[in-house]
C-alpha atoms as a PDB file:
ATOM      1  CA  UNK A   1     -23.869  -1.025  -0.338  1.00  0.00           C
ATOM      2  CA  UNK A   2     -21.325  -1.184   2.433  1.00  0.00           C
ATOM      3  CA  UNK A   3     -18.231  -2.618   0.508  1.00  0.00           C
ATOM      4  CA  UNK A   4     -16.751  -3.757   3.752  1.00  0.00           C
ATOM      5  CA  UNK A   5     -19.550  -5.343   4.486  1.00  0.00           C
ATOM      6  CA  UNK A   6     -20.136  -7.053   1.303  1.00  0.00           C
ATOM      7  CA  UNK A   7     -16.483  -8.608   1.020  1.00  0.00           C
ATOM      8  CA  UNK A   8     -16.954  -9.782   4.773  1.00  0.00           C
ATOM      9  CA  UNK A   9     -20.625 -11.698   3.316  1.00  0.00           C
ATOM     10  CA  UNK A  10     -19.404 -12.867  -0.107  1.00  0.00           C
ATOM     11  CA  UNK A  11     -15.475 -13.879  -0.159  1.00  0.00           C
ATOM     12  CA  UNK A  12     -15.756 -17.153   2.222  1.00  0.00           C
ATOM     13  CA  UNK A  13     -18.373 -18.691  -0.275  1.00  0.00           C
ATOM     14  CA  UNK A  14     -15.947 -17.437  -2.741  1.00  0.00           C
ATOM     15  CA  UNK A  15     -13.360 -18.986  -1.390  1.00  0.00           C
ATOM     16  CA  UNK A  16     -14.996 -21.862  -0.758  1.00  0.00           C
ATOM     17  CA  UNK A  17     -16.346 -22.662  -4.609  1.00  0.00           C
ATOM     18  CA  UNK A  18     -12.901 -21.413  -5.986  1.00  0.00           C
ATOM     19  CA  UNK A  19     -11.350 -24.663  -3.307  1.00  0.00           C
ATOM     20  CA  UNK A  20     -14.090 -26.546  -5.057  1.00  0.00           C
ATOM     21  CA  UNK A  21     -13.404 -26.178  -8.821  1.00  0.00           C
ATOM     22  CA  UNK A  22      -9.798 -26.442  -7.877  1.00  0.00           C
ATOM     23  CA  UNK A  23     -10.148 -30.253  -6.563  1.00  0.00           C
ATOM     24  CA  UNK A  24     -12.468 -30.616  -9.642  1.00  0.00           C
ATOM     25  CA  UNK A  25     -10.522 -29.719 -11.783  1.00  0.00           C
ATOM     26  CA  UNK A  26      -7.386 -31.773 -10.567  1.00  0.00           C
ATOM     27  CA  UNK A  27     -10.016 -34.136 -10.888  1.00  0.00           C
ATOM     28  CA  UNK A  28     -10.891 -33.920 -14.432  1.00  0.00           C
ATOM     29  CA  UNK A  29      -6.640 -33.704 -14.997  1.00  0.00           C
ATOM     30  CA  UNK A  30      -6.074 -36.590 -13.518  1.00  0.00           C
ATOM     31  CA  UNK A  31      -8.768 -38.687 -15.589  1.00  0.00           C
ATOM     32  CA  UNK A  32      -7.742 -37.081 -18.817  1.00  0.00           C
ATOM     33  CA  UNK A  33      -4.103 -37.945 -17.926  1.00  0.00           C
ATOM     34  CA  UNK A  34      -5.031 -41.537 -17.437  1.00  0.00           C
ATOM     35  CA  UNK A  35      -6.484 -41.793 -20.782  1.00  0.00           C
ATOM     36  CA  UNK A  36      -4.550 -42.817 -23.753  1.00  0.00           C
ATOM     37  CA  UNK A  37      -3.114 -46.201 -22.570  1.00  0.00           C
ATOM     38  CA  UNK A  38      -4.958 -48.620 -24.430  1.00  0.00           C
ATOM     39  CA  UNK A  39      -3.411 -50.045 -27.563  1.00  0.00           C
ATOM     40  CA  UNK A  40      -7.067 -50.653 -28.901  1.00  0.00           C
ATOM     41  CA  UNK A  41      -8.196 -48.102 -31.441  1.00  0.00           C
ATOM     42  CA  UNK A  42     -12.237 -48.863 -30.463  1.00  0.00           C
ATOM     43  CA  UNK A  43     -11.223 -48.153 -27.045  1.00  0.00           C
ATOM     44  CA  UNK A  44      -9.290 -45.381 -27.964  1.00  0.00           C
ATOM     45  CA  UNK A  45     -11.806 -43.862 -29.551  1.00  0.00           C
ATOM     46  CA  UNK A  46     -14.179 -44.492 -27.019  1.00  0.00           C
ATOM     47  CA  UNK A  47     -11.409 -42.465 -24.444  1.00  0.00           C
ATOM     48  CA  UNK A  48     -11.156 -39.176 -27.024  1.00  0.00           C
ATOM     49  CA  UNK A  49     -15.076 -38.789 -27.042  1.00  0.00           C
ATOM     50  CA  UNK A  50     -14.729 -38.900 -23.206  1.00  0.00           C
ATOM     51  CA  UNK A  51     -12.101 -36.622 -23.266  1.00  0.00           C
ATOM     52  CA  UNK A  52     -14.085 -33.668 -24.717  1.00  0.00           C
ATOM     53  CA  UNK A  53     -16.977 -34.599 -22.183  1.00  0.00           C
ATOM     54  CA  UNK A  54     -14.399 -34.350 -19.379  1.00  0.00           C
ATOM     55  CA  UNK A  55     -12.742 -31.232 -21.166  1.00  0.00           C
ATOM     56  CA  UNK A  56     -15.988 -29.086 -21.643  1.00  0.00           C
ATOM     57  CA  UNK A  57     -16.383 -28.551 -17.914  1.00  0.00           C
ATOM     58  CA  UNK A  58     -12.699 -28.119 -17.320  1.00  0.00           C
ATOM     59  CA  UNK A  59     -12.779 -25.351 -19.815  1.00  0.00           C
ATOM     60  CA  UNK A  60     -15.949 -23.726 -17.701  1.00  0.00           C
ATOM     61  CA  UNK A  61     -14.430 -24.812 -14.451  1.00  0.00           C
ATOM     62  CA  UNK A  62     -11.077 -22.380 -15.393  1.00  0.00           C
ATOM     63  CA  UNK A  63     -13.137 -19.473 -16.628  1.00  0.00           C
ATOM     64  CA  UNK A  64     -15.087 -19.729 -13.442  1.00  0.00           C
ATOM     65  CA  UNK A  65     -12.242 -20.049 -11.684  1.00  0.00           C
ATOM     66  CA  UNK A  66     -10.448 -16.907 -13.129  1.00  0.00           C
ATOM     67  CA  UNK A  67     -13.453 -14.797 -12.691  1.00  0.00           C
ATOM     68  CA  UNK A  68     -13.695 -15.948  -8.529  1.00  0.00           C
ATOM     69  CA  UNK A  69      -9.871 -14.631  -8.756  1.00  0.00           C
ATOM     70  CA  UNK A  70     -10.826 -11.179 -10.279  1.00  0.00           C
ATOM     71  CA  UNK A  71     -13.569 -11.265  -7.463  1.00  0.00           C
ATOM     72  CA  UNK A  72     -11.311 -11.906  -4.919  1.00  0.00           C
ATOM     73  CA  UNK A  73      -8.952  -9.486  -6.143  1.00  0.00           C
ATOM     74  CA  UNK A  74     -11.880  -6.621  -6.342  1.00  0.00           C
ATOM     75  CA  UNK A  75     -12.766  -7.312  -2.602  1.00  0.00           C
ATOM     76  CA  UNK A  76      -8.904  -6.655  -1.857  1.00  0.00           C
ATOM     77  CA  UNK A  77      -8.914  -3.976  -3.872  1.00  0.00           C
ATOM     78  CA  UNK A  78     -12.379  -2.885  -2.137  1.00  0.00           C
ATOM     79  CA  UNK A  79     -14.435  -2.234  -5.715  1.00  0.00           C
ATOM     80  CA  UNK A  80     -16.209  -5.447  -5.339  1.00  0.00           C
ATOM     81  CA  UNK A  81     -20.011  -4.636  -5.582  1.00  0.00           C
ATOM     82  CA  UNK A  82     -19.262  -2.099  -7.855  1.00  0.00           C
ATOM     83  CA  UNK A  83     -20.044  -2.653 -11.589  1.00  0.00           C
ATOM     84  CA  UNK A  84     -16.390  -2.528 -14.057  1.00  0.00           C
ATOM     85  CA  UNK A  85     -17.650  -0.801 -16.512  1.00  0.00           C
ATOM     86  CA  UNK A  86     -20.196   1.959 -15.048  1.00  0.00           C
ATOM     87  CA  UNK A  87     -18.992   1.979 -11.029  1.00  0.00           C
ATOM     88  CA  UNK A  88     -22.400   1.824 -10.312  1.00  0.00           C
ATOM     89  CA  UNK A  89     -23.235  -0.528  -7.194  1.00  0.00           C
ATOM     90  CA  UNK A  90     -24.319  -4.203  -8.248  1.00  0.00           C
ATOM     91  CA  UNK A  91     -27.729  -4.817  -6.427  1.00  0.00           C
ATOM     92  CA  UNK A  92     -26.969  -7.519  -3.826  1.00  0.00           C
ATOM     93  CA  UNK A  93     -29.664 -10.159  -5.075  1.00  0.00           C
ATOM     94  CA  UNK A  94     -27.473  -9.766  -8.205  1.00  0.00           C
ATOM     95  CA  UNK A  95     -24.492 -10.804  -6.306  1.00  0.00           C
ATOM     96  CA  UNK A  96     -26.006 -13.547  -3.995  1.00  0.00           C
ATOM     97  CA  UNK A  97     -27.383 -15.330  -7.660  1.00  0.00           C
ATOM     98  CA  UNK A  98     -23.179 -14.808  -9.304  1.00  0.00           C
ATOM     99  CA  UNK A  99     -21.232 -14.342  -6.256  1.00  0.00           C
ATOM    100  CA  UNK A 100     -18.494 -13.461  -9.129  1.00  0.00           C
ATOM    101  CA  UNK A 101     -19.994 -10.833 -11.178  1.00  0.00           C
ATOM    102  CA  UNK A 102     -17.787  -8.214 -12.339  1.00  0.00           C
ATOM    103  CA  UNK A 103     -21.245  -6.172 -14.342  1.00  0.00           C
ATOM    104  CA  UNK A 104     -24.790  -4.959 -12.546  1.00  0.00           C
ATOM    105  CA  UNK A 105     -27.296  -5.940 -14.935  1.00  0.00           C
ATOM    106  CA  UNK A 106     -27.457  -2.790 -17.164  1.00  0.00           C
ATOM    107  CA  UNK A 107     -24.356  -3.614 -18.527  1.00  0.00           C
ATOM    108  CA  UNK A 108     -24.367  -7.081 -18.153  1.00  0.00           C
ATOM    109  CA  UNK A 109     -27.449  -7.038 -21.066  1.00  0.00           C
ATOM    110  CA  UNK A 110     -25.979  -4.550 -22.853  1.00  0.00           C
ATOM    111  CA  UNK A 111     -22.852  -6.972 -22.845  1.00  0.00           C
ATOM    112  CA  UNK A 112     -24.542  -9.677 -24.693  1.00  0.00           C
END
């Protein structure tokens, strides 16, 4: 694989779902900031259960987010499309499913 060629293909969408998650997430901020107003302790209640629905993707949103930065920082670094752990070249059907992916499959099962 090209490496050139590969950062050239994959960091616009990159860039483009890191811009997502970032409005998103300011998003999911701004709601949870807006909570915690009401005096009522129903309603209050009712606001910290929404809270942790809001805060689950928020959580996944950020570790998304720091992985599309590591991605971005391989193609700058021109290792992107090249597995961390084993340098071996991540198959591109790989990459086109998890633009992001730091680990070709091998390692990526062995991971888990």
């Amino acid at each position: 694989m090209n490496r050139e060629v590969n950062a050239k293909k994959f960091k616009p969408r990159l860039e483009e779902r890191l811009a997502d998650l970032v409005s998103k997430l300011g998003e999911i901020d701004e709601d949870l900031k807006e909570r915690g107003t009401e005096a009522d302790f129903e309603e209050r209640a009712t606001e910290i259960a929404g809270d942790e629905v809001l805060e689950g993707p928020g959580v996944q949103g950020l570790r998304e987010a720091r992985q599309i930065n590591a991605a971005l920082q391989r193609i700058e670094d021109g290792t992107d499309g090249y597995c961390v752990q084993c340098d071996e070249e991540i198959p591109k059907k790989h990459l086109e499913l998890l633009l992001h992916s730091p680990l070709c499959a091998n390692c990526m099962s062995n991971a888990e």
